[in-house]
C-alpha atoms as a PDB file:
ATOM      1  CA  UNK A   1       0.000   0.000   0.000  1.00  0.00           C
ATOM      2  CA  UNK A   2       2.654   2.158   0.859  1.00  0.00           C
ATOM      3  CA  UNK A   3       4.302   1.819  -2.625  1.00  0.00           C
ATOM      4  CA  UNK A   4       1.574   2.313  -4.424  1.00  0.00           C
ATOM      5  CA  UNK A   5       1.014   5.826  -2.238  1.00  0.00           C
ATOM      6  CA  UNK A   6       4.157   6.351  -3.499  1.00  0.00           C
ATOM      7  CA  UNK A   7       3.649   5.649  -6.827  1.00  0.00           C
ATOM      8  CA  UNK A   8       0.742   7.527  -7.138  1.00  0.00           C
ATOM      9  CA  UNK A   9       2.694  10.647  -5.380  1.00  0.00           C
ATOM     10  CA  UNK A  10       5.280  10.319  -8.005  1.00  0.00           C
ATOM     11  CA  UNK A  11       3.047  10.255 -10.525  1.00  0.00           C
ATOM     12  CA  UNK A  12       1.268  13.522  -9.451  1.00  0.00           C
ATOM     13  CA  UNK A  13       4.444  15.586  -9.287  1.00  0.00           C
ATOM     14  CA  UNK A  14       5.327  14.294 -12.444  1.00  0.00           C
ATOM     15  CA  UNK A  15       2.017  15.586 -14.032  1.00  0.00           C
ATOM     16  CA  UNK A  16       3.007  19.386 -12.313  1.00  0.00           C
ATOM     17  CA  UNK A  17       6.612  19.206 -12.753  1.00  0.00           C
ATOM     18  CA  UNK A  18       5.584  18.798 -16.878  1.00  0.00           C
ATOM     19  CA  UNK A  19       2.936  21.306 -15.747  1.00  0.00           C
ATOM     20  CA  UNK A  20       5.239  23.959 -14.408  1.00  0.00           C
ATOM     21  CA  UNK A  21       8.232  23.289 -16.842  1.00  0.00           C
ATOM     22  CA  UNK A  22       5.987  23.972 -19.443  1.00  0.00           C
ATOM     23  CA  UNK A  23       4.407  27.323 -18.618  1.00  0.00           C
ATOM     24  CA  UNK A  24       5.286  30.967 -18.366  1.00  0.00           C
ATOM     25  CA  UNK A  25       6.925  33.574 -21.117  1.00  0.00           C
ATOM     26  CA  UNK A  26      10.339  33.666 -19.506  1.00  0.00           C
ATOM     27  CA  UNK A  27      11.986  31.292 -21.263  1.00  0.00           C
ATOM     28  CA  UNK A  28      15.936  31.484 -20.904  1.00  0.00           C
ATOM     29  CA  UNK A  29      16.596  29.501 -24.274  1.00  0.00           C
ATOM     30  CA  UNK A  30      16.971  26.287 -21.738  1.00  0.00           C
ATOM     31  CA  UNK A  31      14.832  23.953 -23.996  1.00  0.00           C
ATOM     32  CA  UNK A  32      16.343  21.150 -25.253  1.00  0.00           C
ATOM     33  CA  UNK A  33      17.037  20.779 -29.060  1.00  0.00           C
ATOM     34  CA  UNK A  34      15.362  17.588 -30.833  1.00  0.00           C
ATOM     35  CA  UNK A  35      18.589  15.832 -30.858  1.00  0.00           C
ATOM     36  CA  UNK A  36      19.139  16.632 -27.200  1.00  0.00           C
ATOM     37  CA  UNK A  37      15.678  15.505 -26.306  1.00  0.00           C
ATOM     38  CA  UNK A  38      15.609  12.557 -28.235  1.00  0.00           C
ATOM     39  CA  UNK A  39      19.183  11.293 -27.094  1.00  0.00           C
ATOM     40  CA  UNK A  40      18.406  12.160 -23.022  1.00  0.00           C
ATOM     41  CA  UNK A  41      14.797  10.991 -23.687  1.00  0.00           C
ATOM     42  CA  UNK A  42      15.813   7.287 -24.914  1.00  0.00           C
ATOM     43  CA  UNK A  43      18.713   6.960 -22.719  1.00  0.00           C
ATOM     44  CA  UNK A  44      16.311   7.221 -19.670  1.00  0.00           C
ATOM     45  CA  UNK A  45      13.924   4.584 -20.738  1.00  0.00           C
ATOM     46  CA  UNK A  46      16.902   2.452 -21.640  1.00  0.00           C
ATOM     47  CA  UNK A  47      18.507   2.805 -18.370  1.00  0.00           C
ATOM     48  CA  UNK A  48      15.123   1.935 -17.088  1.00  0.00           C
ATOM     49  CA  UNK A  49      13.453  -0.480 -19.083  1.00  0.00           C
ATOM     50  CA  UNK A  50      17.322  -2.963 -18.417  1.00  0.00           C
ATOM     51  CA  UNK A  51      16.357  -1.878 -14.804  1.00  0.00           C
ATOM     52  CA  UNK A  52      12.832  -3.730 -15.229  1.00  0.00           C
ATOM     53  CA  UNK A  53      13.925  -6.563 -17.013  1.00  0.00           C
ATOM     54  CA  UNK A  54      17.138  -7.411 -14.521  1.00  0.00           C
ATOM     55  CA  UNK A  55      14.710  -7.067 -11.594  1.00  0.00           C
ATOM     56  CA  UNK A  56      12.162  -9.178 -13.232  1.00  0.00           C
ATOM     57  CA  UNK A  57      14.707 -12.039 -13.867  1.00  0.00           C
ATOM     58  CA  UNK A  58      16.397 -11.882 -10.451  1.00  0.00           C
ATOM     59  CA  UNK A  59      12.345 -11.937  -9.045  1.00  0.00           C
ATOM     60  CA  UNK A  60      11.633 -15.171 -10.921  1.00  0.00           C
ATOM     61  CA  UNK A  61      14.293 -17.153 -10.287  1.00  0.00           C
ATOM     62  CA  UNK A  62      13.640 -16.046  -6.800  1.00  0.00           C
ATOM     63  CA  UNK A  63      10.098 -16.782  -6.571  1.00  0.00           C
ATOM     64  CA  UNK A  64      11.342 -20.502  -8.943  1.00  0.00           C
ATOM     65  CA  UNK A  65      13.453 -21.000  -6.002  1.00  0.00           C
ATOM     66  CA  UNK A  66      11.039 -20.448  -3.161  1.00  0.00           C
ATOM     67  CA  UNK A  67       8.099 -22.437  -5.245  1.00  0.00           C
ATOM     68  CA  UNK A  68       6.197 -19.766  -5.243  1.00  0.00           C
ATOM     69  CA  UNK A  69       3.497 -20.017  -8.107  1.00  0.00           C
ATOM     70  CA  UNK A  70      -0.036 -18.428  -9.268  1.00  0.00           C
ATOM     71  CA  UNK A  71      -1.480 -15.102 -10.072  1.00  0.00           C
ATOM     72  CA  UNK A  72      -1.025 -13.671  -6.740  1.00  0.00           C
ATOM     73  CA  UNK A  73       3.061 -14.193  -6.893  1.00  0.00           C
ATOM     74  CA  UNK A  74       2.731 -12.714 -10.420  1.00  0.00           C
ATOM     75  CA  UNK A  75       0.594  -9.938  -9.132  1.00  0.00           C
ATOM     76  CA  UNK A  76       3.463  -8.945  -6.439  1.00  0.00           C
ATOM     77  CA  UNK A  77       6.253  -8.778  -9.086  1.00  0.00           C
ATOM     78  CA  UNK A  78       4.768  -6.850 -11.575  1.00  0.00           C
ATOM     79  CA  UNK A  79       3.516  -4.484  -8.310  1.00  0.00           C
ATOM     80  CA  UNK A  80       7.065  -4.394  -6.592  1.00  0.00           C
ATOM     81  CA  UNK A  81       9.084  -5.161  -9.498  1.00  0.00           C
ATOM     82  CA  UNK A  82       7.978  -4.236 -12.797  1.00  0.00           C
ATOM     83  CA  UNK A  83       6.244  -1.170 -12.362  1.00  0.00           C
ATOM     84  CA  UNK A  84       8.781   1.160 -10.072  1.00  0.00           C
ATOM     85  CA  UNK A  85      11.237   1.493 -12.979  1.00  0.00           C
ATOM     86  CA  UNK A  86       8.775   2.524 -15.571  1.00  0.00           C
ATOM     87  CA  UNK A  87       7.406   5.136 -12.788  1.00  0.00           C
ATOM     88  CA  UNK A  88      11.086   6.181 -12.457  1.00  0.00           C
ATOM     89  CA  UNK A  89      11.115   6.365 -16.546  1.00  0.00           C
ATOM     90  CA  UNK A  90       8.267   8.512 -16.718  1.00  0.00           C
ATOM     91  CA  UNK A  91       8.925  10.925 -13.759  1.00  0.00           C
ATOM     92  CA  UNK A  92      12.494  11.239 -15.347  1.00  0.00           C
ATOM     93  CA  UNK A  93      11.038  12.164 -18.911  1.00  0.00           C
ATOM     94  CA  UNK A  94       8.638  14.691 -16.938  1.00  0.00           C
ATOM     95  CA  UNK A  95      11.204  16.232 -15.432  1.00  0.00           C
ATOM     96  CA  UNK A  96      13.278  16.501 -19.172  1.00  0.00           C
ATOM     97  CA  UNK A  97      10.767  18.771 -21.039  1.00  0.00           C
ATOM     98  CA  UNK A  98      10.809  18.768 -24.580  1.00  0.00           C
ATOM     99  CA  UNK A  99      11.787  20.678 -27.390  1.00  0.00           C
ATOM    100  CA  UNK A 100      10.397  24.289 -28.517  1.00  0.00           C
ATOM    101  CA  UNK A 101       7.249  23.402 -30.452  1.00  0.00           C
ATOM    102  CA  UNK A 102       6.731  19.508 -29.160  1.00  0.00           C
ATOM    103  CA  UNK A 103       5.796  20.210 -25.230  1.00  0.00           C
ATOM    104  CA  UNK A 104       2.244  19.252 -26.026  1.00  0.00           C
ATOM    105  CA  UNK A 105       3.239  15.986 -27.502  1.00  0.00           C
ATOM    106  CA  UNK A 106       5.754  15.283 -24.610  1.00  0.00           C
ATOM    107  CA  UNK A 107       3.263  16.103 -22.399  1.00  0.00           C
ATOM    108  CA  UNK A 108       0.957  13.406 -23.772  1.00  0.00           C
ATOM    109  CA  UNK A 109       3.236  10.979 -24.230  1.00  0.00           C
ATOM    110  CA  UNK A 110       4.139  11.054 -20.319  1.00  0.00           C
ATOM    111  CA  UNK A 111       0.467  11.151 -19.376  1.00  0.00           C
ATOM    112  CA  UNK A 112      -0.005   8.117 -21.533  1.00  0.00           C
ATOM    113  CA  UNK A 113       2.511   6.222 -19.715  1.00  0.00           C
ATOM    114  CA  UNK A 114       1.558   7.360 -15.905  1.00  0.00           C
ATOM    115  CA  UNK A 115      -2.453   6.567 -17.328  1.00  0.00           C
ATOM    116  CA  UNK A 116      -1.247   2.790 -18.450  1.00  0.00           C
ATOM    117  CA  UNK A 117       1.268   2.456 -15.090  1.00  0.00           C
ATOM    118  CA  UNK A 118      -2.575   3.240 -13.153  1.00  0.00           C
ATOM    119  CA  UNK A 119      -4.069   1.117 -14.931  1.00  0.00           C
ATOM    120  CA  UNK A 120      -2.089  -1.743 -14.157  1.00  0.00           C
ATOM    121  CA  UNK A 121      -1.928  -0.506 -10.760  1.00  0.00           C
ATOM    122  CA  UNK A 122      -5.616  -0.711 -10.078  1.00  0.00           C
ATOM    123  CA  UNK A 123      -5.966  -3.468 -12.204  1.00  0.00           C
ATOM    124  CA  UNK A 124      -3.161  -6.126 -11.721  1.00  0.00           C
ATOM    125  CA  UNK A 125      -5.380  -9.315 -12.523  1.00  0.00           C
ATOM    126  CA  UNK A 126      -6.001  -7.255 -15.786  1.00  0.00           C
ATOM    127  CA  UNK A 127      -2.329  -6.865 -16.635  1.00  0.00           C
ATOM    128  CA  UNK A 128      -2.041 -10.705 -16.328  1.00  0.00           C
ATOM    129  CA  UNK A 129      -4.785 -11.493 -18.709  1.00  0.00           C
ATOM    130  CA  UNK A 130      -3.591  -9.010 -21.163  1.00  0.00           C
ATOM    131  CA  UNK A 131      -6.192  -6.660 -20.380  1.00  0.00           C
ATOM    132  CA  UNK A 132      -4.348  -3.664 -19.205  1.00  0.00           C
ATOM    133  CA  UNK A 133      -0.746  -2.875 -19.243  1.00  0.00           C
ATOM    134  CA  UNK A 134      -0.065  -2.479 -23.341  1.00  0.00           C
ATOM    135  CA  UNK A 135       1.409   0.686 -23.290  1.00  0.00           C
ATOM    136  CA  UNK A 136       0.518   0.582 -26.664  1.00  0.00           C
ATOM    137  CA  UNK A 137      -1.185   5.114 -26.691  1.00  0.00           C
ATOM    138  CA  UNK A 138       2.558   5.854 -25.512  1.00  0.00           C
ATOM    139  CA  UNK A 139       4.686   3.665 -27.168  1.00  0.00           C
ATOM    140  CA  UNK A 140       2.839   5.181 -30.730  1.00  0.00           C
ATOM    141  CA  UNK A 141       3.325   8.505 -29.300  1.00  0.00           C
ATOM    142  CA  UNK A 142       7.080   8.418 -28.069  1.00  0.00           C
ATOM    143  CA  UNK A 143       7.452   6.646 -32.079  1.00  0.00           C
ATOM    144  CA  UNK A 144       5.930  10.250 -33.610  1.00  0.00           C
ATOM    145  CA  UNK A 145       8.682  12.060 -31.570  1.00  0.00           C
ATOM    146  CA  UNK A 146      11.385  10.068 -32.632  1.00  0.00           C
ATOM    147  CA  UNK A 147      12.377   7.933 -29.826  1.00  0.00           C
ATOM    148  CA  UNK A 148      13.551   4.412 -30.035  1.00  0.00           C
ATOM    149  CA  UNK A 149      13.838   3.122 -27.003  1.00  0.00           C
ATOM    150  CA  UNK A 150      11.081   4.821 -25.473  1.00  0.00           C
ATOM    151  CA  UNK A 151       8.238   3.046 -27.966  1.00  0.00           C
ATOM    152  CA  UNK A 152       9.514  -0.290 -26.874  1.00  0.00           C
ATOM    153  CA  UNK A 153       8.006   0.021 -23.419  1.00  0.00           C
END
């Protein structure tokens, strides 16, 4: 319960820090260039996305180990294991910006991934049965700004 408070904190200041970064006429020239973005942008959900998939291995051996089986072990690793890093991945893309002109889409794009990391949040039988959990609204939108690694979520 505690995590998912936490999760759901994260996600929140995500949402404003995109909020705030975005706003006002003052802008110092500190936006990122396309290259920039794209380059910082993919490297974080790389970083991340090995992050999930190490964790995920080391949990099921772990859980092969202890004999632990069923939807409720499943359930706990995709809870504790899976979904922290791609939190991390979108409150670290939040926290990028974007480039001059493409906020809106960047924007998006990081709702879309904090909606799907809910979804499977509130739904984690759903997530097992294919239901929720497809990232499929921000994968296509991280595609249309260029990033790699970022539509492979």
């Amino acid at each position: 319960m505690f995590r998912k408070v936490i999760a759901i904190t994260a996600g929140v200041l995500a949402v404003l820090a995109v909020g705030v970064g975005c706003g006002g006429d003052d802008d110092s020239g500190s936006s990122l260039t396309k290259a920039e973005f794209t380059k910082q942008a993919d490297a974080i959900c790389k970083k991340q996305e090995e992050k999930k998939n190490n964790a995920l291995t080391t949990a099921y051996e772990k859980l092969g180990k202890e004999g632990k089986e069923g939807k409720k072990a499943q359930e706990e690793v995709i809870a504790d294991v899976a979904l922290p890093p791609i939190s991390q991945m979108t409150e670290e893309l939040a926290d990028l910006g974007a480039p001059e002109g493409e906020e809106e889409k960047a924007e998006e794009m990081v709702a879309a991934f904090e909606e799907e990391v809910q979804k499977i949040e509130d739904d984690l039988p759903g997530t097992l049965s294919g239901k929720v959990g497809n990232f499929d609204k921000a994968n296509k939108l991280a595609k249309e700004m260029g990033l790699k690694d970022c539509s492979l979520i």
